[in-house]
PDB file of N, CA and C in Angstrom:
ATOM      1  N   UNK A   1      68.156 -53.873  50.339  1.00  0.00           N
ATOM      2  CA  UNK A   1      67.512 -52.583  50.243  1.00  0.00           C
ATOM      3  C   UNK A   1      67.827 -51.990  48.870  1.00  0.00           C
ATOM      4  N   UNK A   2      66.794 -51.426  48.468  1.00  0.00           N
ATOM      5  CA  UNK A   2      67.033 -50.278  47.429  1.00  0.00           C
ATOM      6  C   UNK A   2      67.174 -48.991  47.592  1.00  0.00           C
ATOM      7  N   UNK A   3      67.930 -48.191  47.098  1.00  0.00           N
ATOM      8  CA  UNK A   3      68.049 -46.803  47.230  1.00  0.00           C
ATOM      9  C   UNK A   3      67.642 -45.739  45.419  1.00  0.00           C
ATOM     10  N   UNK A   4      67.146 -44.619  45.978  1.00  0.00           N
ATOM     11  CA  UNK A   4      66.633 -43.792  44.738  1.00  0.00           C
ATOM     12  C   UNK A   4      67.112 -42.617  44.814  1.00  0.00           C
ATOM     13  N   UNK A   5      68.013 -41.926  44.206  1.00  0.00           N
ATOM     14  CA  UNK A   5      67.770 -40.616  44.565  1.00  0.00           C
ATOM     15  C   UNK A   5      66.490 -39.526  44.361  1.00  0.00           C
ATOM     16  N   UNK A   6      66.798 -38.358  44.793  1.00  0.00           N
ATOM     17  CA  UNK A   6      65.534 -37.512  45.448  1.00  0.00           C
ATOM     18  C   UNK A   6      64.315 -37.388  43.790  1.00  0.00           C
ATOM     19  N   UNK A   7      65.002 -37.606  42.598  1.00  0.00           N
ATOM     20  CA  UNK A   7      64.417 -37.563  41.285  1.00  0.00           C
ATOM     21  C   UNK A   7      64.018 -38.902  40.802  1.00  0.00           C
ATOM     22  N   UNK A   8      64.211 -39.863  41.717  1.00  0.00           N
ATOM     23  CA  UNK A   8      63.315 -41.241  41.117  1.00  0.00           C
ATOM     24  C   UNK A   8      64.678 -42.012  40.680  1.00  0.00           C
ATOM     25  N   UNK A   9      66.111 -41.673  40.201  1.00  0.00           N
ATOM     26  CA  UNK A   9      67.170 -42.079  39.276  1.00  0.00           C
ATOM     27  C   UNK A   9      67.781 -43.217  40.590  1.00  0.00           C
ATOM     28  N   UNK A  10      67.839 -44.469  40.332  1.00  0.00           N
ATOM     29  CA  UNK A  10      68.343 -45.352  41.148  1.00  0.00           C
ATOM     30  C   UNK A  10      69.688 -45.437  41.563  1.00  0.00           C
ATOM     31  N   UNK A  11      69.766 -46.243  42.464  1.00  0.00           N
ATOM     32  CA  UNK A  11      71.146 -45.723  43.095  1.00  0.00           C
ATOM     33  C   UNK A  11      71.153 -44.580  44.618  1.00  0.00           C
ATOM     34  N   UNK A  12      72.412 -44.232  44.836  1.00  0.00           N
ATOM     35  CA  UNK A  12      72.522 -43.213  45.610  1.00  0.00           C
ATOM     36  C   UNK A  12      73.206 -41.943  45.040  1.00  0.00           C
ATOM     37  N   UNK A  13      72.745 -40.968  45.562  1.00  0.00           N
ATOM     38  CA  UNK A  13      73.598 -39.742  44.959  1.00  0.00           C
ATOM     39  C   UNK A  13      75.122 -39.964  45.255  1.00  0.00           C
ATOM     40  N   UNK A  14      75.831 -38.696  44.466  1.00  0.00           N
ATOM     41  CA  UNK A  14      76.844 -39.355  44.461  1.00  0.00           C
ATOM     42  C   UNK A  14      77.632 -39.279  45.183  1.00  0.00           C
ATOM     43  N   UNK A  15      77.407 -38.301  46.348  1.00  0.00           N
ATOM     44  CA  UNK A  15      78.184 -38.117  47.586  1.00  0.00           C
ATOM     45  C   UNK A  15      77.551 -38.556  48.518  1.00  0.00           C
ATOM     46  N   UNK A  16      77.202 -39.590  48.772  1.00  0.00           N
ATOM     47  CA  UNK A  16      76.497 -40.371  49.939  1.00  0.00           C
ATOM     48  C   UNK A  16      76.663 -42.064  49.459  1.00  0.00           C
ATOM     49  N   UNK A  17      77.260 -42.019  51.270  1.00  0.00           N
ATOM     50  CA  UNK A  17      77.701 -44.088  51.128  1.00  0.00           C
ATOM     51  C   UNK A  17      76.592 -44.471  52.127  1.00  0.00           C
ATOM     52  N   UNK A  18      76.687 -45.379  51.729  1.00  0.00           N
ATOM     53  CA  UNK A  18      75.321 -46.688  52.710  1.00  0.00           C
ATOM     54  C   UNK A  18      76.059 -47.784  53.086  1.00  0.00           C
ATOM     55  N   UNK A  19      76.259 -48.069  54.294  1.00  0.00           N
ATOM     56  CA  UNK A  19      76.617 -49.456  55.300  1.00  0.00           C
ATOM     57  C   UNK A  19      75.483 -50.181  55.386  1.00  0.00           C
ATOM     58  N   UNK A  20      75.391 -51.096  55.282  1.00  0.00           N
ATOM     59  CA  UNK A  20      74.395 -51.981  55.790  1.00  0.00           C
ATOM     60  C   UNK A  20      74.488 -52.453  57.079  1.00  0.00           C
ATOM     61  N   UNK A  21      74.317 -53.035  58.100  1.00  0.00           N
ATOM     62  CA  UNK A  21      74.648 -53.531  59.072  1.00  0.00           C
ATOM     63  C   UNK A  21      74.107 -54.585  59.397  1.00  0.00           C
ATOM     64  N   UNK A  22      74.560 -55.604  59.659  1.00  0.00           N
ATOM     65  CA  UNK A  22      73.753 -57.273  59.695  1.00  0.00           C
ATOM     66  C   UNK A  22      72.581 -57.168  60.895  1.00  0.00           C
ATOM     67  N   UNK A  23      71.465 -57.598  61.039  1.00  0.00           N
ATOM     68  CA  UNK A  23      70.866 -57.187  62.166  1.00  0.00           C
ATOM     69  C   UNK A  23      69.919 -58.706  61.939  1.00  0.00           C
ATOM     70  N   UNK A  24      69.029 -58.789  62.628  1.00  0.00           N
ATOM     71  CA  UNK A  24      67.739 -59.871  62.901  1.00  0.00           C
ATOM     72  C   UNK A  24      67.106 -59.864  61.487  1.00  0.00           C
ATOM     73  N   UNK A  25      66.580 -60.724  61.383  1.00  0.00           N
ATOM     74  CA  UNK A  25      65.652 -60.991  60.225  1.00  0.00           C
ATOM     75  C   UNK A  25      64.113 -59.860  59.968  1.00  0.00           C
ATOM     76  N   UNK A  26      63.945 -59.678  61.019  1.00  0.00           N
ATOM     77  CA  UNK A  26      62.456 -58.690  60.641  1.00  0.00           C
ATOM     78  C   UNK A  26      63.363 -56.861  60.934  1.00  0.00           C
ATOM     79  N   UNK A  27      64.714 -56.636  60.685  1.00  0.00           N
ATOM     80  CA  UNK A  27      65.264 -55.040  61.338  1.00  0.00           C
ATOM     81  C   UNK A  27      66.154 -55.135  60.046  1.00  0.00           C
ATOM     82  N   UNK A  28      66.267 -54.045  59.521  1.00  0.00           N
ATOM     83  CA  UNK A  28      66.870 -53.719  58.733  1.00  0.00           C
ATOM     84  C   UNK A  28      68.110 -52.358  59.367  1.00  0.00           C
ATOM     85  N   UNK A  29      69.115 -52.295  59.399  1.00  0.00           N
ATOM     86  CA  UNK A  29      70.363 -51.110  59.756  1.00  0.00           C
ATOM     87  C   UNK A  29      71.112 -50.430  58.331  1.00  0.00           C
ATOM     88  N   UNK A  30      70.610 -49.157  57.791  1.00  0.00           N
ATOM     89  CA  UNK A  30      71.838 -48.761  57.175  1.00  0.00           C
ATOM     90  C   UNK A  30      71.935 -47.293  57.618  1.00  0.00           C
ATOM     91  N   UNK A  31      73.056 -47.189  57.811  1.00  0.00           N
ATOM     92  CA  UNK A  31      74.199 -45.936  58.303  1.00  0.00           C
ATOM     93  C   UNK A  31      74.422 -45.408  57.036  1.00  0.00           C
ATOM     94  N   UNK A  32      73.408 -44.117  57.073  1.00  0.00           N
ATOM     95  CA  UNK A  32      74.020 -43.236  55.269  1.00  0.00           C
ATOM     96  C   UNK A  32      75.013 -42.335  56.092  1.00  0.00           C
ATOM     97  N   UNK A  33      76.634 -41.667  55.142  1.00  0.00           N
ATOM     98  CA  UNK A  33      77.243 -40.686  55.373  1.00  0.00           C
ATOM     99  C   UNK A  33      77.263 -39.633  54.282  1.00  0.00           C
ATOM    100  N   UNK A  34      76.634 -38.380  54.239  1.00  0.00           N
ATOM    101  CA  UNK A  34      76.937 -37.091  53.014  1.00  0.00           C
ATOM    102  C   UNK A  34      78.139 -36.626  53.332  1.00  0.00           C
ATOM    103  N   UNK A  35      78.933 -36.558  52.420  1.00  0.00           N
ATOM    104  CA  UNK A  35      80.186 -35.928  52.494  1.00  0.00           C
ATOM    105  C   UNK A  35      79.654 -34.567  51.468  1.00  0.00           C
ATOM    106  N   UNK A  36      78.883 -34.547  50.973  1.00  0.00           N
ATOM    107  CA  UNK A  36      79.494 -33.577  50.591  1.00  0.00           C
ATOM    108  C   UNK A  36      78.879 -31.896  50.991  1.00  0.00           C
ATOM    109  N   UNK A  37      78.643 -31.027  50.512  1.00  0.00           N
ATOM    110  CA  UNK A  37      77.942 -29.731  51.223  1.00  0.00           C
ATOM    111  C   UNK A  37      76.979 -29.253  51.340  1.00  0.00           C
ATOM    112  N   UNK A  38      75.538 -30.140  50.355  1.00  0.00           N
ATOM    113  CA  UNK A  38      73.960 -29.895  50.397  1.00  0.00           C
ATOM    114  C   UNK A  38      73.545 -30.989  50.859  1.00  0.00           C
ATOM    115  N   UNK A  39      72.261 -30.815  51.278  1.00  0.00           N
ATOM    116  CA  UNK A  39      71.128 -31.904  51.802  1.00  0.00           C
ATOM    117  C   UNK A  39      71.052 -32.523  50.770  1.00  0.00           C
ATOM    118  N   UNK A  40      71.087 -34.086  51.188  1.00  0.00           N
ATOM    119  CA  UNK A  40      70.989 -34.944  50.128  1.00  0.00           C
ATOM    120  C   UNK A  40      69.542 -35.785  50.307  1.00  0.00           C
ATOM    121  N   UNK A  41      68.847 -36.384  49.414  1.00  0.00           N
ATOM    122  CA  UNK A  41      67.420 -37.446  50.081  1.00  0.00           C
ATOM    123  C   UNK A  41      67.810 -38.693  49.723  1.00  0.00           C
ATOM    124  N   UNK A  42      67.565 -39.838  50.179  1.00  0.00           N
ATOM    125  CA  UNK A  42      66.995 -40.965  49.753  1.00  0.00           C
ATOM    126  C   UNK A  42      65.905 -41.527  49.966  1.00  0.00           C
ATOM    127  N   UNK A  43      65.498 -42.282  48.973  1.00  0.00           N
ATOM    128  CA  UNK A  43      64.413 -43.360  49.126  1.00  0.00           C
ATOM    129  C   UNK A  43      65.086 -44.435  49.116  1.00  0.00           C
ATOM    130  N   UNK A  44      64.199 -45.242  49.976  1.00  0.00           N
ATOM    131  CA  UNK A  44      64.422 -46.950  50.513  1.00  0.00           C
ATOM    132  C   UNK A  44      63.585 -47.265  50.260  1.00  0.00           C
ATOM    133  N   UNK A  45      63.673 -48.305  49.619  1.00  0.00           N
ATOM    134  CA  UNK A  45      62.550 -49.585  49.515  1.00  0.00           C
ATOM    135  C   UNK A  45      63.083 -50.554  49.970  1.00  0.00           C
ATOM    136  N   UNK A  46      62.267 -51.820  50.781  1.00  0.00           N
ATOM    137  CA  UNK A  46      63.084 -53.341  50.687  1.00  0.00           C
ATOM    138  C   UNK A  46      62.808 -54.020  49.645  1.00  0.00           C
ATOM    139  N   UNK A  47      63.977 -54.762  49.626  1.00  0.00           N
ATOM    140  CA  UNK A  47      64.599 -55.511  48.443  1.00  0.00           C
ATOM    141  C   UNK A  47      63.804 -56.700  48.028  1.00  0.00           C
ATOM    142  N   UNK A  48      62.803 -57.240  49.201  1.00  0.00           N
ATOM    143  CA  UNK A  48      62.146 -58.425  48.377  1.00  0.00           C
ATOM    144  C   UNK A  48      60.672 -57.622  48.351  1.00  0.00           C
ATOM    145  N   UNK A  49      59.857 -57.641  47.366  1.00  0.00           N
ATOM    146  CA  UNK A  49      58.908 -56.911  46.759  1.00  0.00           C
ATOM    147  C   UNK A  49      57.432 -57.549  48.283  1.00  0.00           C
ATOM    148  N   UNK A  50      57.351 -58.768  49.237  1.00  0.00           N
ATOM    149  CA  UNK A  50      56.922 -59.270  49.658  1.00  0.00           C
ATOM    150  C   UNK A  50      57.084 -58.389  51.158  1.00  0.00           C
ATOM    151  N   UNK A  51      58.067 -57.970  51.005  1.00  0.00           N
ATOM    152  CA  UNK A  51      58.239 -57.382  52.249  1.00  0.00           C
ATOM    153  C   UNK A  51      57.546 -56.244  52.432  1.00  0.00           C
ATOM    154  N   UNK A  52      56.799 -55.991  54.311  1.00  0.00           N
ATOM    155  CA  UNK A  52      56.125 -54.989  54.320  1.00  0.00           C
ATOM    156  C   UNK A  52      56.954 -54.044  55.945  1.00  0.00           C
ATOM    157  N   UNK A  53      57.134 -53.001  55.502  1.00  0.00           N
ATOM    158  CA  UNK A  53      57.667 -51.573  56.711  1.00  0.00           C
ATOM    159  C   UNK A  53      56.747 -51.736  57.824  1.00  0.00           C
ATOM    160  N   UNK A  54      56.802 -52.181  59.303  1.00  0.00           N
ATOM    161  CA  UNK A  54      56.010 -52.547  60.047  1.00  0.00           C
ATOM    162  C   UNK A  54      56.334 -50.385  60.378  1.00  0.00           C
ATOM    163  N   UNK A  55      57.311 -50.139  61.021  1.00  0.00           N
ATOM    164  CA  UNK A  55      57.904 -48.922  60.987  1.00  0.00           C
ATOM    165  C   UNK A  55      59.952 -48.821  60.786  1.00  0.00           C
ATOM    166  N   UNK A  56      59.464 -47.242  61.024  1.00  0.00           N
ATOM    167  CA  UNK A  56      61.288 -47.025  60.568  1.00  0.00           C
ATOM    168  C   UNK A  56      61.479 -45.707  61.708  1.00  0.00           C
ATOM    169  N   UNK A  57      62.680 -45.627  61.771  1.00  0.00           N
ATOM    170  CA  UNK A  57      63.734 -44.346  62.304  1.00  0.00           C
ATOM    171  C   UNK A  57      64.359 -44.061  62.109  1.00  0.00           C
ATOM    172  N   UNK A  58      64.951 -42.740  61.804  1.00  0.00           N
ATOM    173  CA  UNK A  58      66.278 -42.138  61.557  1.00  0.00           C
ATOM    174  C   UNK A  58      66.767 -41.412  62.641  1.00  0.00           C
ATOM    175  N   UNK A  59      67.721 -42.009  63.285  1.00  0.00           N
ATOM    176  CA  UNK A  59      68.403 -41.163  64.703  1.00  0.00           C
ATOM    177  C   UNK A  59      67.486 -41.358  65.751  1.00  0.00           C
ATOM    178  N   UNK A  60      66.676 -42.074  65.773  1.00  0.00           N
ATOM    179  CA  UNK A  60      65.616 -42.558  66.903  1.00  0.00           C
ATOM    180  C   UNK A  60      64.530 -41.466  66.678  1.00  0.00           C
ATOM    181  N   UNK A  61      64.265 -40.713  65.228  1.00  0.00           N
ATOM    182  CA  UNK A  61      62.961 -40.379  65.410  1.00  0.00           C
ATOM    183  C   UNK A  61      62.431 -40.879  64.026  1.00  0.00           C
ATOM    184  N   UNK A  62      60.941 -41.273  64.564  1.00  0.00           N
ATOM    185  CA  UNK A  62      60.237 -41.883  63.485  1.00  0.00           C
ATOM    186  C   UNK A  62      60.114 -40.955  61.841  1.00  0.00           C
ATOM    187  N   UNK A  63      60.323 -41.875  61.330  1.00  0.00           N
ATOM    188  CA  UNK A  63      60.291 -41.834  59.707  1.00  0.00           C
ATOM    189  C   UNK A  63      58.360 -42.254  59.220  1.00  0.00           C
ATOM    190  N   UNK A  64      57.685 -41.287  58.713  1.00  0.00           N
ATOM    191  CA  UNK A  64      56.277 -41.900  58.572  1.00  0.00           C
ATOM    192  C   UNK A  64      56.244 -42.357  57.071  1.00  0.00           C
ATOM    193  N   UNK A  65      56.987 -42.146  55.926  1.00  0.00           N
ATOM    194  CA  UNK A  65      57.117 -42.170  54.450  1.00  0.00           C
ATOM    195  C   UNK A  65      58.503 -42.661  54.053  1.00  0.00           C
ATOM    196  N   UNK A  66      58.813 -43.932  53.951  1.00  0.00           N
ATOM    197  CA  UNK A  66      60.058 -44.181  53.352  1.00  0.00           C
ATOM    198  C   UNK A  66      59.931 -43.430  51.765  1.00  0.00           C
ATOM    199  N   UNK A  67      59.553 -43.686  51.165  1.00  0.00           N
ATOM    200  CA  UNK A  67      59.151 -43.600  49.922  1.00  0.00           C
ATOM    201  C   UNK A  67      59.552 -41.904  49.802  1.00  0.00           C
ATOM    202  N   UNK A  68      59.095 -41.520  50.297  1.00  0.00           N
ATOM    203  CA  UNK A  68      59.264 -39.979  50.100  1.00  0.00           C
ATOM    204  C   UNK A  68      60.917 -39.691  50.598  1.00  0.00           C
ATOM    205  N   UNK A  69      61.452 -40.120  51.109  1.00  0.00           N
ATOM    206  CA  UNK A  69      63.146 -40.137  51.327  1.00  0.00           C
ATOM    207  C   UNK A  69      63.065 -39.499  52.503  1.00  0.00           C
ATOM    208  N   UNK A  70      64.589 -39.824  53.424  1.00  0.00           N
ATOM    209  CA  UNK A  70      65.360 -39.648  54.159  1.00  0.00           C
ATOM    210  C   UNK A  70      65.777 -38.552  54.040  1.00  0.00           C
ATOM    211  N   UNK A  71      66.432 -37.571  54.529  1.00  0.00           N
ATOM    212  CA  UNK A  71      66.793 -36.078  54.315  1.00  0.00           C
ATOM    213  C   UNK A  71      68.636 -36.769  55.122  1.00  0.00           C
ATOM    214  N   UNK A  72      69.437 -36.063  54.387  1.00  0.00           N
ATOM    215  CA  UNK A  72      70.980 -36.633  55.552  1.00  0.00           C
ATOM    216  C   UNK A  72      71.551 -34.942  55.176  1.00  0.00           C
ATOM    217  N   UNK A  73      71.711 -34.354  55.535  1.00  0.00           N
ATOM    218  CA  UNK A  73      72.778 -33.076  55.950  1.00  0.00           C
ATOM    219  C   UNK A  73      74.106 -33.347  55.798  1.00  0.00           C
ATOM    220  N   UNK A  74      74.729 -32.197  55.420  1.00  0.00           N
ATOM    221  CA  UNK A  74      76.105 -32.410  54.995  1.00  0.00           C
ATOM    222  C   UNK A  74      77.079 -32.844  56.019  1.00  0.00           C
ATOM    223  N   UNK A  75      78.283 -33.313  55.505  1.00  0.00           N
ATOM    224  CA  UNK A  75      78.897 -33.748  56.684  1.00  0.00           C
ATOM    225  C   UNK A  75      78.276 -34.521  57.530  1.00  0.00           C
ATOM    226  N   UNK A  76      77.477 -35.156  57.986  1.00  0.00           N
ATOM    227  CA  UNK A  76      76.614 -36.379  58.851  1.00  0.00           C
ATOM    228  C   UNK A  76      76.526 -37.634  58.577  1.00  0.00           C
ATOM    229  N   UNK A  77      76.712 -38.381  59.413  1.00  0.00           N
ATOM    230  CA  UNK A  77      76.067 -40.330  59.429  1.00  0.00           C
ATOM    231  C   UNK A  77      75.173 -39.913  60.242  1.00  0.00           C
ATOM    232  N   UNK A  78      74.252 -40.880  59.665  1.00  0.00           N
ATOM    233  CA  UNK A  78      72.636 -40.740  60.279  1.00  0.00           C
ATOM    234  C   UNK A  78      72.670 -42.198  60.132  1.00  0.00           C
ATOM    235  N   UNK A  79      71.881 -43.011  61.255  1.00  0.00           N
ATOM    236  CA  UNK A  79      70.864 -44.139  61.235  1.00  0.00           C
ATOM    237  C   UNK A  79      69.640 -44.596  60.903  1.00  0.00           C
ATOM    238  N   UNK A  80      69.168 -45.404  60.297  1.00  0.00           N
ATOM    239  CA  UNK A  80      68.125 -45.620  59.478  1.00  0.00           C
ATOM    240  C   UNK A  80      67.690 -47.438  59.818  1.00  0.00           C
ATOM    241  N   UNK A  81      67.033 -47.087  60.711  1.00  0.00           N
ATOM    242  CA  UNK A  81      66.619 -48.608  61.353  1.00  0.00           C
ATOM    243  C   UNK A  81      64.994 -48.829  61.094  1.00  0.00           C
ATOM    244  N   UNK A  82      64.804 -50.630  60.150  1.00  0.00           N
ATOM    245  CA  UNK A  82      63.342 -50.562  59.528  1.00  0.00           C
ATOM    246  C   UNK A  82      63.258 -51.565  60.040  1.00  0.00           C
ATOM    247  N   UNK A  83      62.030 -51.616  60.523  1.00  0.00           N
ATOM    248  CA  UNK A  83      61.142 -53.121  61.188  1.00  0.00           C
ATOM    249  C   UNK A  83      60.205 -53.668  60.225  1.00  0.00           C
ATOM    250  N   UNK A  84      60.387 -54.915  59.681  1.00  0.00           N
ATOM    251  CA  UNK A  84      59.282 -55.457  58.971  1.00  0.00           C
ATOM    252  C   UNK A  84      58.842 -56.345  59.333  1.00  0.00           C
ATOM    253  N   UNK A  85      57.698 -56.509  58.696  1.00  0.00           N
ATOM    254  CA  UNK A  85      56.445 -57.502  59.919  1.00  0.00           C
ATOM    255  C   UNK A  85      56.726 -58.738  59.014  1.00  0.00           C
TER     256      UNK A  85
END
């Protein structure tokens, strides 16, 4: 996976970690945590340019725009689970 912060600048901001979590071949798992005290965004992309977002969720509710980022709240781990076809 790739990550962007909310201005396009690659990477993750700088108070937010990403777990990956090993999962099936077509599911993608990463667990973001904000430590620090504002809403933070990311964008995800997958990592092989071939790959296509069948769908996604964060906390079991649907995500319709990876691209447009993830929203994570301070203090929170959130889940971020992507299905590709």
């Amino acid at each position: 996976m790739r990550y962007h912060q909310a201005d396009g600048r690659p990477g993750l901001p700088k108070d937010v970690a990403a777990l990956y979590l090993p999962g099936s071949e077509k599911e993608r798992i990463i667990k973001f945590y904000n430590r620090g005290e504002k809403e933070e965004i990311v964008r995800v992309t997958p990592d092989n340019t071939r790959a296509v977002v069948a769908s996604a969720d964060l906390d079991n509710y649907p995500v319709s725009v990876l691209s447009e980022g993830v929203r994570i709240l301070p203090g929170r781990v959130v889940e971020l689970r992507i299905r590709m076809l």
